[in-house]
C-alpha atoms as a PDB file:
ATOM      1  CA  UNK A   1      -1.877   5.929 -14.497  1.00  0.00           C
ATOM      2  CA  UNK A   2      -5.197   5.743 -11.930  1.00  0.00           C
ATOM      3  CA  UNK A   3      -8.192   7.079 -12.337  1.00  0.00           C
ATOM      4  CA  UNK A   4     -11.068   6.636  -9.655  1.00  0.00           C
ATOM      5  CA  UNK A   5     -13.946   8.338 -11.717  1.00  0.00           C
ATOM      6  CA  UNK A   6     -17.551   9.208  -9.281  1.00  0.00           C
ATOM      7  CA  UNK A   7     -17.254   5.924  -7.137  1.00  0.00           C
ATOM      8  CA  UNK A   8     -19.727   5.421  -4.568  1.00  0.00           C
ATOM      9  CA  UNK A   9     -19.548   2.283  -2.403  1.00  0.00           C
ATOM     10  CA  UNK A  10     -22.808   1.322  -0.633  1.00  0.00           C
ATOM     11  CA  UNK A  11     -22.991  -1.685   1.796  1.00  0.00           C
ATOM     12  CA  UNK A  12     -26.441  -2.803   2.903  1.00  0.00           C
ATOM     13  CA  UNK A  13     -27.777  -4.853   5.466  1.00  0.00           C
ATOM     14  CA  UNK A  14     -31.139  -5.284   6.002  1.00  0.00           C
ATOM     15  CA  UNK A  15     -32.552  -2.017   6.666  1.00  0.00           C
ATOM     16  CA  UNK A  16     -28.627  -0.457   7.535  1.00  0.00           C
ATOM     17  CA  UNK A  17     -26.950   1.673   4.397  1.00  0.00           C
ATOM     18  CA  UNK A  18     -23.762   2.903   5.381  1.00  0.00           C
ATOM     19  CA  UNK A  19     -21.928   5.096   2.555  1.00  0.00           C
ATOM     20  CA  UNK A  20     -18.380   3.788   2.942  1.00  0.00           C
ATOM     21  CA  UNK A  21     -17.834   6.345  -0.703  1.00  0.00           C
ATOM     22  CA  UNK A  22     -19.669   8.876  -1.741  1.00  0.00           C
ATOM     23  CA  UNK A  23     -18.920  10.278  -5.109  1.00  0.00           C
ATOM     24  CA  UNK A  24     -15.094   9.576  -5.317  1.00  0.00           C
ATOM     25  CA  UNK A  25     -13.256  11.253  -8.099  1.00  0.00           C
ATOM     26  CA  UNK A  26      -9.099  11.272  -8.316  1.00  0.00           C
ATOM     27  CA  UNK A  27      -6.545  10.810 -10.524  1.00  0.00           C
ATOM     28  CA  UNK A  28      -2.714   9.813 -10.132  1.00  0.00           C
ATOM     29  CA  UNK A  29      -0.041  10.192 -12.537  1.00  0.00           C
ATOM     30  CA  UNK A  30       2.443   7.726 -13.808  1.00  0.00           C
ATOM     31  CA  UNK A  31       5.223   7.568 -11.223  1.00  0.00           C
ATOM     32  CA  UNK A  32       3.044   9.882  -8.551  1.00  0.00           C
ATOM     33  CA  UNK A  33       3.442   8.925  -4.667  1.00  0.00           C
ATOM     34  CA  UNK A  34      -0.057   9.585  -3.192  1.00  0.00           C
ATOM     35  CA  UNK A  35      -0.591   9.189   1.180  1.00  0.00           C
ATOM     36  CA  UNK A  36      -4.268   9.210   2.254  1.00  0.00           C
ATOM     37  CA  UNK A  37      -4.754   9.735   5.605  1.00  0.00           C
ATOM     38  CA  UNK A  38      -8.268   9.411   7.708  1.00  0.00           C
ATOM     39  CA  UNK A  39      -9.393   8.380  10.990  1.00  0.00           C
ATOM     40  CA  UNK A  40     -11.185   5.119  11.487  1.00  0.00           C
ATOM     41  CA  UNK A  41     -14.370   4.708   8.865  1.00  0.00           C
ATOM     42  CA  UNK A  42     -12.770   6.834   6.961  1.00  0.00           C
ATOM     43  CA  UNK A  43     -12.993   4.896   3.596  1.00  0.00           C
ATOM     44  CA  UNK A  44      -9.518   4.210   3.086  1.00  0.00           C
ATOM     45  CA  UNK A  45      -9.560   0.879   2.444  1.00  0.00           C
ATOM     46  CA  UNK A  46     -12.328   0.581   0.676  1.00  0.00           C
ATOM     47  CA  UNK A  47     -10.810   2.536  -1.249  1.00  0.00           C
ATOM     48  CA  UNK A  48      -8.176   0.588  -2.007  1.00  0.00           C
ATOM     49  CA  UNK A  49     -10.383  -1.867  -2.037  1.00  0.00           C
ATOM     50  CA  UNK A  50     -12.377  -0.854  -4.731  1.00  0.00           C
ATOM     51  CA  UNK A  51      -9.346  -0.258  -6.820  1.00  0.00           C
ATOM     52  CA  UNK A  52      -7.753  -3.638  -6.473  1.00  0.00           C
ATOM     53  CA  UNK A  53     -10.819  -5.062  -7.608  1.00  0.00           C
ATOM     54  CA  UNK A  54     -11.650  -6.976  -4.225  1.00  0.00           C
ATOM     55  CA  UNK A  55     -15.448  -5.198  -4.122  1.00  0.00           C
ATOM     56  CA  UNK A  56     -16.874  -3.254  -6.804  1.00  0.00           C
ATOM     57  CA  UNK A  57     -18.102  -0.010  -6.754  1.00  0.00           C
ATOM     58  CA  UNK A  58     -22.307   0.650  -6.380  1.00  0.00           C
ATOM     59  CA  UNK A  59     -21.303   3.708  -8.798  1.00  0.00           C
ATOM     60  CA  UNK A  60     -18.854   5.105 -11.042  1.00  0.00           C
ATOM     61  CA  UNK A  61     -15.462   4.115 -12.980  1.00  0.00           C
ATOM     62  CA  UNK A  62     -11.848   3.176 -12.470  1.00  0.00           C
ATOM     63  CA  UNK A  63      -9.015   2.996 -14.905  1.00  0.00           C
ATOM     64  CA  UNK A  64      -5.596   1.621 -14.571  1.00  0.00           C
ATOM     65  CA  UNK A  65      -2.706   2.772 -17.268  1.00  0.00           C
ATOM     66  CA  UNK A  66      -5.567   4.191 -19.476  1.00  0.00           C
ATOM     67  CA  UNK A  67      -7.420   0.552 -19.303  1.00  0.00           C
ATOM     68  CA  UNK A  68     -11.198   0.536 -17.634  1.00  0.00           C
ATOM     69  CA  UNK A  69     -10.819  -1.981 -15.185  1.00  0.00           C
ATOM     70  CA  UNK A  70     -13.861  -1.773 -13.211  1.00  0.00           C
ATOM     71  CA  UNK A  71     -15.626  -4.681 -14.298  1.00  0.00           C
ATOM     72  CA  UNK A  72     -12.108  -7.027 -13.963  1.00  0.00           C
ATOM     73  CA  UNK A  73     -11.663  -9.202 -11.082  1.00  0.00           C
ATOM     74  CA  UNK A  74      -9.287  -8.800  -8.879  1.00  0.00           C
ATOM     75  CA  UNK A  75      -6.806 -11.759  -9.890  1.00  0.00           C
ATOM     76  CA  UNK A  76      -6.477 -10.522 -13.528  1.00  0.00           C
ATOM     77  CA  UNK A  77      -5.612  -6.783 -11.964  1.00  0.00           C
ATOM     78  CA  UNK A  78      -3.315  -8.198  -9.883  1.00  0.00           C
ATOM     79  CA  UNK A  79      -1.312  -8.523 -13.277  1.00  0.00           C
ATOM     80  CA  UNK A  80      -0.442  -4.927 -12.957  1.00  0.00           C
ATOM     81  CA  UNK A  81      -1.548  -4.190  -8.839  1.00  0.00           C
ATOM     82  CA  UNK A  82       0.473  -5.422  -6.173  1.00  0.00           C
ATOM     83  CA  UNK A  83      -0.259  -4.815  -2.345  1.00  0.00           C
ATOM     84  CA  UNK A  84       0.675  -5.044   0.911  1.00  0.00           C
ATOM     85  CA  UNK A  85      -1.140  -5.211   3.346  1.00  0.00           C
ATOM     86  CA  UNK A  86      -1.174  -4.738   7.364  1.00  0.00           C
ATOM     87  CA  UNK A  87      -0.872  -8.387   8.385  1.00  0.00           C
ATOM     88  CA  UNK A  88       2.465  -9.315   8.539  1.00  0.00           C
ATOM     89  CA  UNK A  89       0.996 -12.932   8.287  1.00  0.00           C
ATOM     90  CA  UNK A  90      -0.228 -12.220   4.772  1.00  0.00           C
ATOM     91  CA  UNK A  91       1.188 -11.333   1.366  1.00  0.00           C
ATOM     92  CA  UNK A  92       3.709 -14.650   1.543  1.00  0.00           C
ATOM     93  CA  UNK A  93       3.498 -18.133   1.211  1.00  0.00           C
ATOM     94  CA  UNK A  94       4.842 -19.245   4.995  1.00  0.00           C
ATOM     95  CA  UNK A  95       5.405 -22.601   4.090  1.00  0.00           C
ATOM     96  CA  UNK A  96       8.008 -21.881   1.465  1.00  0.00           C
ATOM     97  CA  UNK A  97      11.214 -20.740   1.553  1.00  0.00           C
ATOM     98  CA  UNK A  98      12.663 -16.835   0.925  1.00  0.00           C
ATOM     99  CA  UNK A  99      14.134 -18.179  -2.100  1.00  0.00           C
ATOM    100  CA  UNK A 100      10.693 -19.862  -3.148  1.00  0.00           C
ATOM    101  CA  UNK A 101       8.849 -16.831  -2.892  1.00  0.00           C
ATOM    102  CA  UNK A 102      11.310 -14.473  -3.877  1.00  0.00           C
ATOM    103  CA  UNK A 103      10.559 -17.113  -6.948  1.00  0.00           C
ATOM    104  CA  UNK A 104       6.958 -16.779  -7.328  1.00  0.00           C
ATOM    105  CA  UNK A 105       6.855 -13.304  -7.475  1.00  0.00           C
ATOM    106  CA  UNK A 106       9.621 -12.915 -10.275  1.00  0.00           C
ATOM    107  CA  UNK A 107       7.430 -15.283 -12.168  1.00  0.00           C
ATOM    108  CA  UNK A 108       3.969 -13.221 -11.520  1.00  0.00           C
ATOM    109  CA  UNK A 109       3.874 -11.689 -14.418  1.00  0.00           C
ATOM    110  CA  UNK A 110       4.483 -14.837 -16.275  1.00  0.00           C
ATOM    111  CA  UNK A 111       2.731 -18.198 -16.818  1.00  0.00           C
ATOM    112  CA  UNK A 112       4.370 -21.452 -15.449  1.00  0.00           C
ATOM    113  CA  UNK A 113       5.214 -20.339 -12.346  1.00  0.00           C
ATOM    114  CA  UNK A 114       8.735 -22.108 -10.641  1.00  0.00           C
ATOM    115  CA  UNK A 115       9.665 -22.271  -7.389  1.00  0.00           C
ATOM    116  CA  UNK A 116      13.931 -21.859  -8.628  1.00  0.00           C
ATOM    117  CA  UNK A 117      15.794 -18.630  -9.277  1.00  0.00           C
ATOM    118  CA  UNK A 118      18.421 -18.695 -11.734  1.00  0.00           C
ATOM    119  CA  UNK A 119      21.921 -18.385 -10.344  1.00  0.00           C
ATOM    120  CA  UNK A 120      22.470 -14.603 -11.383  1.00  0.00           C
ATOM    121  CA  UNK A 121      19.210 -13.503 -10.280  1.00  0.00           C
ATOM    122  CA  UNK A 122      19.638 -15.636  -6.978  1.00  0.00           C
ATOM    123  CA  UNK A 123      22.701 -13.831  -6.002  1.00  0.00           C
ATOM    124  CA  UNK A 124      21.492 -10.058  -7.026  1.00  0.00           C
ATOM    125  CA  UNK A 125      17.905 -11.105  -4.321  1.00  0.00           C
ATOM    126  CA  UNK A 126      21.071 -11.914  -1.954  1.00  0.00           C
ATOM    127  CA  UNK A 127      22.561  -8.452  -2.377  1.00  0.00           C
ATOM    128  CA  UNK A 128      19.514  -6.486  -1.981  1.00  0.00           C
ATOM    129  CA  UNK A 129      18.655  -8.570   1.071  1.00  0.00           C
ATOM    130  CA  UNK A 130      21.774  -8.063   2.467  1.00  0.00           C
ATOM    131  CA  UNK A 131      21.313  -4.481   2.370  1.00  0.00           C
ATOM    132  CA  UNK A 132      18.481  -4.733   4.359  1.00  0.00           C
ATOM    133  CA  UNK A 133      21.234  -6.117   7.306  1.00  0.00           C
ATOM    134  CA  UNK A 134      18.569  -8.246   8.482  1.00  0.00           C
ATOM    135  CA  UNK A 135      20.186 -11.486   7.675  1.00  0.00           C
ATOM    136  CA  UNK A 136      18.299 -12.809   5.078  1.00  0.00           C
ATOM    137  CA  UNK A 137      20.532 -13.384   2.780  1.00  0.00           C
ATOM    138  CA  UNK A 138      22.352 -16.234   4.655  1.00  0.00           C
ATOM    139  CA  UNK A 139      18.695 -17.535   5.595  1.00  0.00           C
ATOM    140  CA  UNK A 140      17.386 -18.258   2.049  1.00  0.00           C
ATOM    141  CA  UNK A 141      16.638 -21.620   2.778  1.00  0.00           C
ATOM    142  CA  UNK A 142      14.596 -20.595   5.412  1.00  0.00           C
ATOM    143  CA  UNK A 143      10.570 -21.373   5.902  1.00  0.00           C
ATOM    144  CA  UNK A 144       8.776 -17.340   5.836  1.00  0.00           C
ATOM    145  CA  UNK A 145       6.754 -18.989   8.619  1.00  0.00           C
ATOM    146  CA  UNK A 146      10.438 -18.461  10.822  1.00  0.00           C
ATOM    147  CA  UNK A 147      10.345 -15.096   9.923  1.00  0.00           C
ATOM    148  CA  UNK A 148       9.628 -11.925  12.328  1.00  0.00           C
ATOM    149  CA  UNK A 149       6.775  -9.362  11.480  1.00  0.00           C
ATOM    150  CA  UNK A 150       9.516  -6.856  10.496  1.00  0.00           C
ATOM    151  CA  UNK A 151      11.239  -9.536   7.875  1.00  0.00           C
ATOM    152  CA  UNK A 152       7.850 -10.631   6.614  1.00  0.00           C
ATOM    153  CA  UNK A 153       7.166  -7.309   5.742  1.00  0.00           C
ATOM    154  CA  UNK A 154      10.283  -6.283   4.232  1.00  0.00           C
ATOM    155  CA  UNK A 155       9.866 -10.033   1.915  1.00  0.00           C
ATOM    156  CA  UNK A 156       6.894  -8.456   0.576  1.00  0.00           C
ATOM    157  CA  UNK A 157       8.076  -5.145  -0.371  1.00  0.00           C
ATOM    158  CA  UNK A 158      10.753  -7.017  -2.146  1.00  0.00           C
ATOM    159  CA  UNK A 159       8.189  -9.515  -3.710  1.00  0.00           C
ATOM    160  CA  UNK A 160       5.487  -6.371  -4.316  1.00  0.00           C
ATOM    161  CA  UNK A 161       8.503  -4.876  -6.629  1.00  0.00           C
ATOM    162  CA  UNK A 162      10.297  -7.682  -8.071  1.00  0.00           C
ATOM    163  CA  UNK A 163       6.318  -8.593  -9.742  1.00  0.00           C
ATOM    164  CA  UNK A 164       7.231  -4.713 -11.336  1.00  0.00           C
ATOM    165  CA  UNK A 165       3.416  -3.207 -10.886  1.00  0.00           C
ATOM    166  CA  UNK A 166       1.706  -0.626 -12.859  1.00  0.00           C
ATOM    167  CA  UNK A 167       0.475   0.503  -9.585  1.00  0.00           C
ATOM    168  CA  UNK A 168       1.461  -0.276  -5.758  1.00  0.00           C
ATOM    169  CA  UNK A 169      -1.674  -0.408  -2.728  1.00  0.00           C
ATOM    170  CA  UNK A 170      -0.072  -0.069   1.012  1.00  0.00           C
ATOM    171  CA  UNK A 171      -2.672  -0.726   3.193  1.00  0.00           C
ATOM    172  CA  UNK A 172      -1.339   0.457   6.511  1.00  0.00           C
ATOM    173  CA  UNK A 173       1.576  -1.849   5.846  1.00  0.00           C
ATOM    174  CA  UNK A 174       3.777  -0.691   8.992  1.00  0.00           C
ATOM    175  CA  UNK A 175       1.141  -0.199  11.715  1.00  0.00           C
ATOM    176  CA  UNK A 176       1.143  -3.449  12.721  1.00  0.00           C
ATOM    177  CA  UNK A 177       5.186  -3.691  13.407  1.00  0.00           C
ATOM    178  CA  UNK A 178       7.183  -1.768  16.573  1.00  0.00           C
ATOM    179  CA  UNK A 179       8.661   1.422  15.692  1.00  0.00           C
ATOM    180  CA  UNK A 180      11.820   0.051  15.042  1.00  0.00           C
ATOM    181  CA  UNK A 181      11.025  -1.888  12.114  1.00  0.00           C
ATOM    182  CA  UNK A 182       7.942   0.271  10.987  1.00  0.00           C
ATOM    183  CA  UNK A 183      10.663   2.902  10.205  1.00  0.00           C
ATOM    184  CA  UNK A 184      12.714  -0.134   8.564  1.00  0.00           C
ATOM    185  CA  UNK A 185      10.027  -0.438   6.509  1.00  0.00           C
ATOM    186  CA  UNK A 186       9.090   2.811   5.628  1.00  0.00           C
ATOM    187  CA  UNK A 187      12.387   4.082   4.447  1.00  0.00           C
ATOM    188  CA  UNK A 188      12.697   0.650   2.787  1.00  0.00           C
ATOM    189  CA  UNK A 189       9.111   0.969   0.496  1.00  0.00           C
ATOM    190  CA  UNK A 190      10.512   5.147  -0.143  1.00  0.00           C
ATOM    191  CA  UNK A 191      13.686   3.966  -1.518  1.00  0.00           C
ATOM    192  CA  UNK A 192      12.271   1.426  -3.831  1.00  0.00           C
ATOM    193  CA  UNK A 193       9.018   3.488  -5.306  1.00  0.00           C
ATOM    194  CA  UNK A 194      11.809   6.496  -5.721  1.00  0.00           C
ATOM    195  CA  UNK A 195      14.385   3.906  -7.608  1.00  0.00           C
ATOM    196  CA  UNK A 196      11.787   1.517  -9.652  1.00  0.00           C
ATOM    197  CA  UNK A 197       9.695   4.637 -10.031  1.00  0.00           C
ATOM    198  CA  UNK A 198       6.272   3.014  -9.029  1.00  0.00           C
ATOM    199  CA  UNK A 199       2.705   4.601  -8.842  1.00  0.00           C
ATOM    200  CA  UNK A 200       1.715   4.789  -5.189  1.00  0.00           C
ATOM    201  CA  UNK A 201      -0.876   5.018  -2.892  1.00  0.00           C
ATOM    202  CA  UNK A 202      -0.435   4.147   0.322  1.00  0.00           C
ATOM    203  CA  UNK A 203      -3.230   4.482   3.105  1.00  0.00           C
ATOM    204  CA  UNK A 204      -2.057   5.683   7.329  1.00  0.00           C
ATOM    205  CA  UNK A 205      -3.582   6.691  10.238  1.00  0.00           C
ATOM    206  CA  UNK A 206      -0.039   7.969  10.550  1.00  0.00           C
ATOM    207  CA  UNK A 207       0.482  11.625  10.925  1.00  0.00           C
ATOM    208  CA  UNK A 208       4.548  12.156  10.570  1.00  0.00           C
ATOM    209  CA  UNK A 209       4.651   8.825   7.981  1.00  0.00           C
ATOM    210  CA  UNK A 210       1.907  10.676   5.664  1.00  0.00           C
ATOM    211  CA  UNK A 211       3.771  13.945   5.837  1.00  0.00           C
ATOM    212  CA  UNK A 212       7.487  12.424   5.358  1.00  0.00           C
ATOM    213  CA  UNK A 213       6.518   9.889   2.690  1.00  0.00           C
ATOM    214  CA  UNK A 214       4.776  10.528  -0.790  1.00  0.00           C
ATOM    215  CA  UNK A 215       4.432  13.595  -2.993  1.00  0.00           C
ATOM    216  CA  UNK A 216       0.741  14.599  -2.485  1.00  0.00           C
ATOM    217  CA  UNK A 217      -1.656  13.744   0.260  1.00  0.00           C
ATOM    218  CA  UNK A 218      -5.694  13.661   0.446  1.00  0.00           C
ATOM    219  CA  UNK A 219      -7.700  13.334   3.778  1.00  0.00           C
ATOM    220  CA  UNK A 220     -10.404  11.001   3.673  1.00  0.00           C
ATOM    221  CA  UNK A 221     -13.787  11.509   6.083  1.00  0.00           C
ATOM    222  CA  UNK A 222     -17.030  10.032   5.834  1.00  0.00           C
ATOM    223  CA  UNK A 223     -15.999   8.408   2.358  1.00  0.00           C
ATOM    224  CA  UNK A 224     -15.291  12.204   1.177  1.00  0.00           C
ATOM    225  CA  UNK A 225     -11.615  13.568   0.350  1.00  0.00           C
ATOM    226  CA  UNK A 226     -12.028  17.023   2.498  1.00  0.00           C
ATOM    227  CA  UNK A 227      -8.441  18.403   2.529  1.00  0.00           C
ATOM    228  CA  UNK A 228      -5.719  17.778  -0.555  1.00  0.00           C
ATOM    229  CA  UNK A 229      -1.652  19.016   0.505  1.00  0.00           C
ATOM    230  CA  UNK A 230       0.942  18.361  -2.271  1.00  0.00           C
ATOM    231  CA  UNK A 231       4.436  20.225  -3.389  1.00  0.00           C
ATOM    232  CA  UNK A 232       6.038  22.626  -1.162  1.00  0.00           C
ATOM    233  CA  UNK A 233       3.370  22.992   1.031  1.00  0.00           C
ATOM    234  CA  UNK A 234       3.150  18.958   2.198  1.00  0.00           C
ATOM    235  CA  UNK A 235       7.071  19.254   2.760  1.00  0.00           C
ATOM    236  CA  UNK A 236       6.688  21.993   4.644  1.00  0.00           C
ATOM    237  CA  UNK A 237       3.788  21.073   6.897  1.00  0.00           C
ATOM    238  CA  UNK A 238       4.005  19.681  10.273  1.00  0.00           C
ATOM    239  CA  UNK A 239       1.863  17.404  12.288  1.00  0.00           C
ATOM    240  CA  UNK A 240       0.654  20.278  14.638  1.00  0.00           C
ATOM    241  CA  UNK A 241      -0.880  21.628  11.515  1.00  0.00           C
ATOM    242  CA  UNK A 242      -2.245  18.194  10.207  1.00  0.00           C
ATOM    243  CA  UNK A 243      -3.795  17.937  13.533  1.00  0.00           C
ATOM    244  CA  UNK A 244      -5.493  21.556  13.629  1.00  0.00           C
ATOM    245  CA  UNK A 245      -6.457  20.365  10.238  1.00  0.00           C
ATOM    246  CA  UNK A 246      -8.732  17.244  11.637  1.00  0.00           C
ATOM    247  CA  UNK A 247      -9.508  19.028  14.490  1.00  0.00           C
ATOM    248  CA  UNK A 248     -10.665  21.970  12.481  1.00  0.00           C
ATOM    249  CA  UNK A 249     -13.014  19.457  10.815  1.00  0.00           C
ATOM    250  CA  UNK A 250     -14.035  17.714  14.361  1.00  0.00           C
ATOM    251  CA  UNK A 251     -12.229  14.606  12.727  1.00  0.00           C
ATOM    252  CA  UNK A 252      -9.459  14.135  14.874  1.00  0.00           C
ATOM    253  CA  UNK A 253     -10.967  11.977  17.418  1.00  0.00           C
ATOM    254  CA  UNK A 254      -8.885   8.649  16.828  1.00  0.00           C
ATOM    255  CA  UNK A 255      -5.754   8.133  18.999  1.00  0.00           C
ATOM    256  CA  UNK A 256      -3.311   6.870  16.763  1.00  0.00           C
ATOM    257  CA  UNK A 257      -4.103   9.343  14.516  1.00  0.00           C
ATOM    258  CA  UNK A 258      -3.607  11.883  17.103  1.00  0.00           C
ATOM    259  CA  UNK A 259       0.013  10.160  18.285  1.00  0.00           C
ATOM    260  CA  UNK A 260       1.555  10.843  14.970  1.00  0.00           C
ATOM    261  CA  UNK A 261       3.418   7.692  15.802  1.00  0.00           C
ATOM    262  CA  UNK A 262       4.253   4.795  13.997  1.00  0.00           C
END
């Protein structure tokens, strides 16, 4: 399903070259749940970046659902990409409704996108909202602007699936949200990439959420994947041994990272 083929990601200014990649190979099967985990400047986002389509590599290939995409922009990948991202604030359209962008992204796939849900599909959005027992079912009406960090974010998982992606990017989507809802969140995304069966890779600085969610995990440093856990052995692990595994690498200098908290 992805394919990240020898990327290398270069940014230079003026005399400064900082390697944010270096020689970045991986691929993820159809359905596959991969966690990447690094400390700050890791290259985790560009990364994600580079797969989205929002910078292009210096070097190398990547391929979505056997397609080479590396030369198409980011708004025609976002045909089969969808991604959340930290900011609550971002990923919805505050000034419409739920309803309106509950909408949108049923139409994303389409042209002639409508800002009305047909009845039957208006009242299945209800039930899976209500599910969520955060009340937004009975707030459908409602401006996203209204809504708290926690309901933003659980909107755009619901939007990121209803657009039915080739491939879903979540780019520390719970750090920014209390622990309450960051666990709302995460159990939320888990149950549906495990129901819609979506590809998956989501980037943490989160020890115990890259342990507990996904089926294979790489650690990034200095633009490098160093350490790869999948299978038995990533169920089994705990974050004392992720830890000795950064610290084993002098790597595990960033607090939250250290925390294991959400």
């Amino acid at each position: 399903m992805l394919k990240v083929e020898g990327v290398t990601k270069l940014f230079v200014s003026g005399r400064d070259r900082v390697t944010a990649l270096s020689n970045l190979s991986m691929e993820l099967d159809r359905g596959a749940f991969l966690t990447v985990i690094g400390s700050n400047g890791a290259g985790k986002s560009t990364l994600l970046n580079v797969i989205s389509g929002s910078i292009a590599p210096t070097t190398g290939r990547v391929w979505i659902a056997g397609q080479d995409v590396t030369s198409v922009p980011e708004h025609r990948r976002a045909r089969w990409i969808a991604r959340i991202v930290q900011d609550p604030l971002q990923g919805t359209s505050p000034n419409l409704s739920i309803a309106e962008n509950l909408a949108l992204a049923t139409k994303r796939r389409r042209r002639g996108l409508r800002r009305a849900l047909p009845r039957a599909l208006r009242r299945k959005l209800m039930e899976i909202l209500k599910g969520y027992a955060m009340g937004l079912d009975r707030r459908m009406e409602d401006p996203v602007c209204l809504l708290s960090g926690g309901e933003r974010q659980a909107l755009a998982v619901t939007m990121a699936t209803l657009a039915q992606p080739h491939l879903l990017l979540l780019d520390e989507h719970t750090a920014a949200l209390d622990p309450h809802n960051a666990q709302r969140i995460s159990a939320l995304t888990q149950e549906f990439v495990e129901e819609l069966g979506l590809t998956t890779v989501m980037v943490t600085h989160n020890m115990e959420q890259a342990i507990e969610m996904g089926t294979r995990l790489l650690m990034m440093h200095k633009g490098q994947f160093v350490i790869e856990i999948e299978g038995e052995a990533k169920r089994t692990t705990s974050v004392a041994e992720l830890v000795e595994l950064f610290t084993q690498r002098h790597i595990a200098e960033d607090e939250l990272l250290l925390a294991g908290r959400i």
